[in-house]
Protein backbone atom coordinates (compact mmCIF):
# COMPACT_ATOMS: atom_id res chain seq x y z
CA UNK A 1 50.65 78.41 -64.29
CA UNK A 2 47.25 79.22 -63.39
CA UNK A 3 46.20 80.29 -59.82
CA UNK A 4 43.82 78.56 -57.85
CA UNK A 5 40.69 80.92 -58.64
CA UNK A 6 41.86 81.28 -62.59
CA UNK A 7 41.62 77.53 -61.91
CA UNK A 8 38.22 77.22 -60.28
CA UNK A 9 36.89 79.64 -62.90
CA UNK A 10 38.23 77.62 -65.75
CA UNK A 11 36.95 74.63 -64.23
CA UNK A 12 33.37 76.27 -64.00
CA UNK A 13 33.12 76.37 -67.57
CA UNK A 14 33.47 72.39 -67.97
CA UNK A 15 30.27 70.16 -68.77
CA UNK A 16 29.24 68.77 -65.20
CA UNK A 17 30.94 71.26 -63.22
CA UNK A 18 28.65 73.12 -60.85
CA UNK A 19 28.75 76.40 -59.27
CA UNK A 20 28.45 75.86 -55.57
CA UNK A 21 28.53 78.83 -52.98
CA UNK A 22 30.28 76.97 -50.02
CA UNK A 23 33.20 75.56 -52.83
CA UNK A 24 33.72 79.16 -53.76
CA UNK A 25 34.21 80.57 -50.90
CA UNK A 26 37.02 77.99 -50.12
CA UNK A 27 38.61 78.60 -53.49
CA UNK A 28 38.70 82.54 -52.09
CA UNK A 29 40.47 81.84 -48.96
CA UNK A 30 43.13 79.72 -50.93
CA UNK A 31 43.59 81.84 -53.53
CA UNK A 32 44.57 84.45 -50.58
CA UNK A 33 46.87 81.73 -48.90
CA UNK A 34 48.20 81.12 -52.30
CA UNK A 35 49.52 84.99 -52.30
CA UNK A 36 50.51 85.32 -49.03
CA UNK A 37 52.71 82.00 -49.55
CA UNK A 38 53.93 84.08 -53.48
CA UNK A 39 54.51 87.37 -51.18
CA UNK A 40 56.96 85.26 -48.94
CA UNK A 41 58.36 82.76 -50.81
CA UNK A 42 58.10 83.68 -54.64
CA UNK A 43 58.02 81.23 -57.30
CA UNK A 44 61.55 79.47 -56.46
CA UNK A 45 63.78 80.48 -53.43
CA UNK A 46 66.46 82.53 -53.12
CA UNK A 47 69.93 80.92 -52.98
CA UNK A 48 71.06 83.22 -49.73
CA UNK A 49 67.31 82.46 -49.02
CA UNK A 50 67.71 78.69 -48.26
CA UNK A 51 71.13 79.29 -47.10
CA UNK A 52 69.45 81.06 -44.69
CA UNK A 53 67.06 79.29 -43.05
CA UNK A 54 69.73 76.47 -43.05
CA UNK A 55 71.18 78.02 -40.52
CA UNK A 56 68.25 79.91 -39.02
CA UNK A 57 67.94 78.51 -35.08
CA UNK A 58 64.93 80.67 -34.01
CA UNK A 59 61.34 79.36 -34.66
CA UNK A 60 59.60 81.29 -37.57
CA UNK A 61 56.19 81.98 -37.58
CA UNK A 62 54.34 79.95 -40.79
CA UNK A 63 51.46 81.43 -42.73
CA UNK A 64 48.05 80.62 -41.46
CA UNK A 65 47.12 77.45 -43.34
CA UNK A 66 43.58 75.95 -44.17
CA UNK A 67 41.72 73.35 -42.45
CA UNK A 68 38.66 72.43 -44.92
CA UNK A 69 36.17 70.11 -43.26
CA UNK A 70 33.00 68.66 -44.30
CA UNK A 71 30.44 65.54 -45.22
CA UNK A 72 32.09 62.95 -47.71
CA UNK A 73 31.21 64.39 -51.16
CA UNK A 74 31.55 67.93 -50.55
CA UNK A 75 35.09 68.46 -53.16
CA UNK A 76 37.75 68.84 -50.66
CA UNK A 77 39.66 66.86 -51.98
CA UNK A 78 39.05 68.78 -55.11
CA UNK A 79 40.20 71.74 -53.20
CA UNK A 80 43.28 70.81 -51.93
CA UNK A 81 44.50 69.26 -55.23
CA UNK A 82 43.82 72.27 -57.26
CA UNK A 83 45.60 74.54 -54.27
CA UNK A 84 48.78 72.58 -54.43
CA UNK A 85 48.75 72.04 -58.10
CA UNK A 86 48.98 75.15 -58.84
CA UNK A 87 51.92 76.56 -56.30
CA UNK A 88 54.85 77.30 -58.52
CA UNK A 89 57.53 76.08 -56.17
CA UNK A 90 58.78 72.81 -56.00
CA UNK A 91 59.19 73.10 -51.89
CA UNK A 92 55.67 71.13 -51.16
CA UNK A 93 53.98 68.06 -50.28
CA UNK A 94 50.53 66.57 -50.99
CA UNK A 95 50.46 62.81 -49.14
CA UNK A 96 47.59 61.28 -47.53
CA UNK A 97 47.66 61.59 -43.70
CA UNK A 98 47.88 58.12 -42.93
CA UNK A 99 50.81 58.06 -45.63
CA UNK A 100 52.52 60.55 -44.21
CA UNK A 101 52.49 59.33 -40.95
CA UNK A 102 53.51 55.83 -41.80
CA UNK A 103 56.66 58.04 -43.65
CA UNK A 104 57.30 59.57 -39.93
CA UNK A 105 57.15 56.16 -37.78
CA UNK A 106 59.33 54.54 -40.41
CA UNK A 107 61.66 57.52 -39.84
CA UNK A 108 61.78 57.24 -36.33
CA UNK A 109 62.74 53.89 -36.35
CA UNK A 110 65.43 54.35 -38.92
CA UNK A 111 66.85 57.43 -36.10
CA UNK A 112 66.21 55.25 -32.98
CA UNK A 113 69.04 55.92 -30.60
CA UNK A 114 69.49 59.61 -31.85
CA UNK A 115 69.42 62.36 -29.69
CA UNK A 116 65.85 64.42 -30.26
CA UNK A 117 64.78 61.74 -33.59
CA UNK A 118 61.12 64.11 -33.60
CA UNK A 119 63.00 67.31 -34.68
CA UNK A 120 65.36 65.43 -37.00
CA UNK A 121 62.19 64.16 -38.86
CA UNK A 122 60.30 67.91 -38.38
CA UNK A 123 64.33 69.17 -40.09
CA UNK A 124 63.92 66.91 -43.25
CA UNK A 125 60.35 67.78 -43.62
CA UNK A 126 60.36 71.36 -43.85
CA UNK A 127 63.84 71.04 -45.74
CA UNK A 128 61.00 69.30 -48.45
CA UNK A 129 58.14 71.18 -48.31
CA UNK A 130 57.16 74.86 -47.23
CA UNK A 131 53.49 73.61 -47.43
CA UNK A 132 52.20 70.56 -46.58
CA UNK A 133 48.46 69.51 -47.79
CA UNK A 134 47.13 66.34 -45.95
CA UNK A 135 43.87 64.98 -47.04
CA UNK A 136 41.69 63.09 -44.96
CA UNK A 137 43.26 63.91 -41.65
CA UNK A 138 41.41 61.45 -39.59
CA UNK A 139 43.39 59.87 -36.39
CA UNK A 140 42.67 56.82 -34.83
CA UNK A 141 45.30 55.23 -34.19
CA UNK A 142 47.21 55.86 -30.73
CA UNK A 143 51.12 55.75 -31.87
CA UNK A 144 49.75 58.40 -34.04
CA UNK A 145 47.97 60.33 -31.31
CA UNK A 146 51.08 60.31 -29.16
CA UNK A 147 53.06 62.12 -31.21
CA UNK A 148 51.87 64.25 -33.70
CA UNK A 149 51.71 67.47 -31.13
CA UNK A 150 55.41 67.24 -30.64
CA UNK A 151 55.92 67.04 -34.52
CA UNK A 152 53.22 69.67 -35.12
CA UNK A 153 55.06 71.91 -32.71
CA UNK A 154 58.18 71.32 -34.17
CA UNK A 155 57.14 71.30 -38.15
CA UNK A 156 55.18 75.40 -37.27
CA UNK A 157 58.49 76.50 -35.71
CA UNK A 158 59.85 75.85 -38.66
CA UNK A 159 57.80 77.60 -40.46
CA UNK A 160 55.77 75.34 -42.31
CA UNK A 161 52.25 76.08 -43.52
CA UNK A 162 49.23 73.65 -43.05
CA UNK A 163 46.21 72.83 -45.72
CA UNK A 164 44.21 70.09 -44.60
CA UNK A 165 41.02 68.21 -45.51
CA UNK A 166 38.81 66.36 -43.01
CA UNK A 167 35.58 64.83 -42.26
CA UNK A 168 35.19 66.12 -38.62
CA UNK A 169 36.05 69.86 -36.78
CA UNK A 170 39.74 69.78 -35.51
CA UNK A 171 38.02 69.37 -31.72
CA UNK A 172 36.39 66.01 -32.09
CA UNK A 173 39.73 64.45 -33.90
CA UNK A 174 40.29 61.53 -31.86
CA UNK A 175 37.38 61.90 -29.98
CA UNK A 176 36.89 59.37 -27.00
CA UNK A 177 40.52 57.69 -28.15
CA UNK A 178 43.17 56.38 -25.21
CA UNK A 179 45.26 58.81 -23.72
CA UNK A 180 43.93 61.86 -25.42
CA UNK A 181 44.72 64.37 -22.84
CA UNK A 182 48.03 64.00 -24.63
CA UNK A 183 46.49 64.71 -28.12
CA UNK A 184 45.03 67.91 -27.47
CA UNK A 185 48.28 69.99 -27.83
CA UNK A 186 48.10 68.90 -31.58
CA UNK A 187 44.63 70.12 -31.57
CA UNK A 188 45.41 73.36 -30.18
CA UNK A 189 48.09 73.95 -32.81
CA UNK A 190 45.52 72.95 -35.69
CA UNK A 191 43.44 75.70 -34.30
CA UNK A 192 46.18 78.09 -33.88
CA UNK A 193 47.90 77.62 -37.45
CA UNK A 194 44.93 77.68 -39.67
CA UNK A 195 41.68 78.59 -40.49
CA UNK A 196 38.95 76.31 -40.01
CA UNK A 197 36.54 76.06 -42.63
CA UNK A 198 33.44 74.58 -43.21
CA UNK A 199 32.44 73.28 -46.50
CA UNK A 200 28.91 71.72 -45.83
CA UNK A 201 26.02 72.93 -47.44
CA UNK A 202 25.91 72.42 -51.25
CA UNK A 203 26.57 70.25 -53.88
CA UNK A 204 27.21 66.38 -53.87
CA UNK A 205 29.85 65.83 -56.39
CA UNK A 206 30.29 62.58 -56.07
CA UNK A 207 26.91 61.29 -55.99
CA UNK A 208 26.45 63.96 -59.37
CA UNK A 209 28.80 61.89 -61.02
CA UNK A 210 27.87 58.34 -60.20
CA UNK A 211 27.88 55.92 -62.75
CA UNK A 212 27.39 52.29 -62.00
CA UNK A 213 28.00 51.13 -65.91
CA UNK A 214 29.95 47.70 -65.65
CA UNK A 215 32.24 49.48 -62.66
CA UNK A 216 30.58 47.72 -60.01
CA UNK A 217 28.28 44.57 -61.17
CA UNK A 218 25.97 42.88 -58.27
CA UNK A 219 25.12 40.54 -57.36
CA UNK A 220 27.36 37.62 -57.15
CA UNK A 221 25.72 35.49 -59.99
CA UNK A 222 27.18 33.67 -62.93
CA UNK A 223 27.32 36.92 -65.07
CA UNK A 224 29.53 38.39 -62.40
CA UNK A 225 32.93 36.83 -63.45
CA UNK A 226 31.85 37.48 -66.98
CA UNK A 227 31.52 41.22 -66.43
CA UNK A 228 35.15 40.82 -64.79
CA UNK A 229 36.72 39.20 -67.51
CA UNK A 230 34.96 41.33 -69.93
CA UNK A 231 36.94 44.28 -67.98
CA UNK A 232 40.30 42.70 -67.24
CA UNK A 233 40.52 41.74 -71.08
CA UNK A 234 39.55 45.29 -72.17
CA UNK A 235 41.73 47.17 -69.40
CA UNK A 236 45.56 44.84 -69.98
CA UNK A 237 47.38 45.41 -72.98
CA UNK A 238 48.41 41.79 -73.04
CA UNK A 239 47.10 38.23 -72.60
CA UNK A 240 47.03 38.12 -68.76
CA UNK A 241 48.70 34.76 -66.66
CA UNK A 242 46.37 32.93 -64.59
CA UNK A 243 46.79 32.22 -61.04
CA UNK A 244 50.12 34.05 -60.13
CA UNK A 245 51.93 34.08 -57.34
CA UNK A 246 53.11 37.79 -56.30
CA UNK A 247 55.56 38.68 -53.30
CA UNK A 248 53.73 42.15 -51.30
CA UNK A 249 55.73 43.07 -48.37
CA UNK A 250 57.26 39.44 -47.74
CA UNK A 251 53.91 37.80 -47.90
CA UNK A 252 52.86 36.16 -51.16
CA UNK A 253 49.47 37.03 -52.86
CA UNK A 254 47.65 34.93 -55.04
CA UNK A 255 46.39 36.80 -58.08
CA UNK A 256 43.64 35.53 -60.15
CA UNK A 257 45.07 37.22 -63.81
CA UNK A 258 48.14 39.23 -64.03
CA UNK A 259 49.43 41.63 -66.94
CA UNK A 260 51.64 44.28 -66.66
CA UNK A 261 50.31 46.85 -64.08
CA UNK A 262 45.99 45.15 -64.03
CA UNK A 263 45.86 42.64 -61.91
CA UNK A 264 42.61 40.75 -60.60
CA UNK A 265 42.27 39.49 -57.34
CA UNK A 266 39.64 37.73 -54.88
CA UNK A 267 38.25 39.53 -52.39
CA UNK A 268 39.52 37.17 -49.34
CA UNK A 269 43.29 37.52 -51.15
CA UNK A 270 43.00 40.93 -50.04
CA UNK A 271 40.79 41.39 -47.51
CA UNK A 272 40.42 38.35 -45.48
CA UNK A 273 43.53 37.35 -43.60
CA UNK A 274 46.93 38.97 -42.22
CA UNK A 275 47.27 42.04 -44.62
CA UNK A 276 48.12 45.76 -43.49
CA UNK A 277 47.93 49.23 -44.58
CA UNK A 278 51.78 49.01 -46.41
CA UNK A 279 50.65 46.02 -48.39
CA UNK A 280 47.60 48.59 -49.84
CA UNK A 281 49.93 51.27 -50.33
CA UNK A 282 52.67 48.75 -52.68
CA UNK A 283 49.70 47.53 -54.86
CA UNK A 284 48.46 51.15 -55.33
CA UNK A 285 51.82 51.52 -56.65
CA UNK A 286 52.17 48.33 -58.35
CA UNK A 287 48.97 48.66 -60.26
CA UNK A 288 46.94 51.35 -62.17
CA UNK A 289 43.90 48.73 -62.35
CA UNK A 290 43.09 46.42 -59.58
CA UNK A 291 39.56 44.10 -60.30
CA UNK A 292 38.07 42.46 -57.22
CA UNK A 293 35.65 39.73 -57.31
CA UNK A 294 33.62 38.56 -54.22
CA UNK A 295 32.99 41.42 -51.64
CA UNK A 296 30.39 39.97 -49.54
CA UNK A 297 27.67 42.43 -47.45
CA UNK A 298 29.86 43.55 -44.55
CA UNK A 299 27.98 43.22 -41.14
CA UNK A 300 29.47 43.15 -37.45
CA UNK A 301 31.01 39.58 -37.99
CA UNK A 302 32.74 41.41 -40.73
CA UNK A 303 34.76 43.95 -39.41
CA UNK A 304 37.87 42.92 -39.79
CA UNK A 305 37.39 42.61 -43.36
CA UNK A 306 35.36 45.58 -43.51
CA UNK A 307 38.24 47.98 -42.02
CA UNK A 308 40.37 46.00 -44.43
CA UNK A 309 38.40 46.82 -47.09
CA UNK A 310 38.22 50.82 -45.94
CA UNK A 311 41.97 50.73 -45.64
CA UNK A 312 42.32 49.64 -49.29
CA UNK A 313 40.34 51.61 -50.91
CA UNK A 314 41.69 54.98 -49.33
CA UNK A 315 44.57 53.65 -50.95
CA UNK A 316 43.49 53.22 -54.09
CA UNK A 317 41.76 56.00 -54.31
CA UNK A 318 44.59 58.32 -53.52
CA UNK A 319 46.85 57.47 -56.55
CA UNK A 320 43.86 57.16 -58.72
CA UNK A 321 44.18 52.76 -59.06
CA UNK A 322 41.24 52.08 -60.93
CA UNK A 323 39.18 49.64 -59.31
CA UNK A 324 36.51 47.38 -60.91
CA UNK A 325 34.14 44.75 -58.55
CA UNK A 326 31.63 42.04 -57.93
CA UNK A 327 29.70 42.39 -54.22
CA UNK A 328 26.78 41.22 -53.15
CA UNK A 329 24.67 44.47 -52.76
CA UNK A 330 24.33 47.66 -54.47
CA UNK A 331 26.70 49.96 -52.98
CA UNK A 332 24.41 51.89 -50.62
CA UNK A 333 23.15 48.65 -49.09
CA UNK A 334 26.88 47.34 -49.19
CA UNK A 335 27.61 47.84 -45.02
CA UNK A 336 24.52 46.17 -43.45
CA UNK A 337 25.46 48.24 -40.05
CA UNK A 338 27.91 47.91 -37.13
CA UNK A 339 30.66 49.91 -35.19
CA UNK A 340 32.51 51.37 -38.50
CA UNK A 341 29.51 52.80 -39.92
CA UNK A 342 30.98 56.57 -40.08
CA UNK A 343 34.17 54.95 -41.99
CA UNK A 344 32.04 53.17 -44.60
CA UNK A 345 30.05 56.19 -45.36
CA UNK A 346 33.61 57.73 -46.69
CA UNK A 347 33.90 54.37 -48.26
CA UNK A 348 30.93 54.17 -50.09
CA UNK A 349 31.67 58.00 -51.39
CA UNK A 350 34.97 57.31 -52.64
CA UNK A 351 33.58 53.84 -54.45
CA UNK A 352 30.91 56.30 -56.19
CA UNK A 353 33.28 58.96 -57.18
CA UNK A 354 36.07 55.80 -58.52
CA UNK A 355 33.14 55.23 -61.18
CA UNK A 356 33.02 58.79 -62.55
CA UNK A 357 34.68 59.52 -66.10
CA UNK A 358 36.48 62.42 -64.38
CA UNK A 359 38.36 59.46 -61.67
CA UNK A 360 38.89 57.66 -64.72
CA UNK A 361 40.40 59.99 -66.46
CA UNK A 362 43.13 61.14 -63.78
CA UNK A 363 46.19 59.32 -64.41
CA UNK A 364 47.80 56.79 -62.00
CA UNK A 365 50.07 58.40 -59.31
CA UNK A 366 52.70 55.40 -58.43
């Protein structure tokens, strides 16, 4: 198995991929993490090893992890996914943040009435991973806020190492967000437990790799369910149904044509009405291909559907569903302005990097 620079180097020597200073000198400073984690852990632990910590009560000091932050389009994601691909031990975790904390609520609930549930969750945690790689570690939401210092706290003293990607420096996470006196101790332990690193200044993968093609048709004319059906017939390896009826989470979706794992919905099935984060994360499981018709120019009467919209493609884009639409506007002109403007930019950058052949090419991660 390669290491993360042998990696990186190979990686240089494919068509499209560009040398970019700030890149490297990430790739460097996981390489070294990726050693120091080999020096400590090996390839596969010890039995009297895990026997050990089983029993171990005293906190143990992690290895100083990686916090890579930076504009949308700068490869951290890139980064992360080559670092933890290439650790030889089957003790880690790669999950999206807002995945992983959705795994921790559920868990509390499922320990309500136990004695100290936040420690029982940090115990099966690091009994999984030794490293744990979050990408897009962005926190808005307040359940969230309240309790990720405590877990934090708890997941470090048990010696679990950090690698994280972000948009924003570890001090401005949830900036100007209720109650966030009580977030800083996560902060602080962010900034104790790993490096931060900027990755600014280079090369725009994302935008390098942009192809509209047939990905992303506008406007919203007659050829636009044409270009649709041209892609549903040419992504299902059967005839699809028409008009299904699908069960998501105990709430029924209608879906325009259905076959297999491509399914093709409208945009207000999805978008426009009671739907949540979980029913994102099931159809990113259900389907490899997901083609939506209809998305309209988002403006502030739209915001709803907008953060909707944000939500599901995150989703999508972290287990690689392939997703093919009709809107109204080119994509740069798709979010006409309002009070998620710094969400949609991410947006907009994951939409542009979902038409690439490299996207395409990754395989679906159910």
């Amino acid at each position: 198995m390669p290491t993360p620079w042998q990696r990186y180097q190979s990686d240089l020597q494919r068509e499209g991929f560009s040398h970019d200073p700030a890149q490297e000198e990430a790739v460097r400073l996981l390489q070294d993490l990726y050693e120091r984690l080999l020096a400590r852990h090996g390839s596969r632990e010890s039995g009297f090893a895990a026997l050990l910590r089983k029993f171990r009560k005293q906190p143990v000091e992690p290895e100083i992890g990686l916090y890579l932050w930076g504009g949308v389009g700068r490869g951290k994601t890139y980064l992360v996914d080559t670092f933890f691909e290439c650790l030889p031990f089957q003790r880690k975790l790669r999950v999206h943040f807002h995945r992983f904390m959705q795994r921790v609520h559920s868990e509390l609930t499922d320990l309500e009435g136990e004695v100290n549930p936040l420690e029982r969750v940090a115990d099966r945690l690091a009994e999984e991973a030794l490293v744990v790689c979050f990408d897009e570690f962005f926190v808005t939401d307040i359940g969230d806020a309240m309790i990720l210092g405590g877990l934090m706290e708890a997941l470090f003293a048990r010696g679990v190492t950090l690698v994280a990607t972000s948009n924003i420096v570890p001090e401005k996470l949830y900036e100007n967000g209720l109650q966030r006196q009580r977030f800083l101790p996560a902060i602080a332990l962010v900034e104790k437990y790993t490096r931060v690193v900027n990755v600014d200044a280079g090369i725009d993968y994302r935008l390098r790799t942009l192809q509209q093609a047939e990905l992303y048709h506008c406007p919203l004319d007659e050829a636009a369910d044409a270009s649709l059906r041209k892609s549903f017939d040419a992504l299902a390896v059967e005839a699809g149904k028409h008009w299904e009826r699908i069960q998501i989470n105990g709430r029924y979706l209608t879906v325009r044509c259905l076959a297999d794992d491509v399914a093709w919905f409208d945009f207000g099935e999805l978008c426009d009405g009671p739907r949540s984060q979980n029913d994102y994360i099931e159809l990113a499981r259900i389907f490899h291909a997901v083609l939506l018709s209809g998305v309209p120019e988002f403006n502030a009467d739209l915001n709803d559907q907008a953060r909707r919209f944000i939500n599901l493609v995150d989703e999508f884009y972290d287990r690689n569903v392939k997703l093919v639409m009709t809107a109204a506007k080119p994509l740069l002109e798709l979010y006409a302005g309002g009070s998620l403007a710094f969400e949609f930019q991410r947006t907009q950058s994951r939409l542009q990097e979902m038409q690439s052949h490299e996207y395409l090419a990754r395989g679906h991660r159910p």
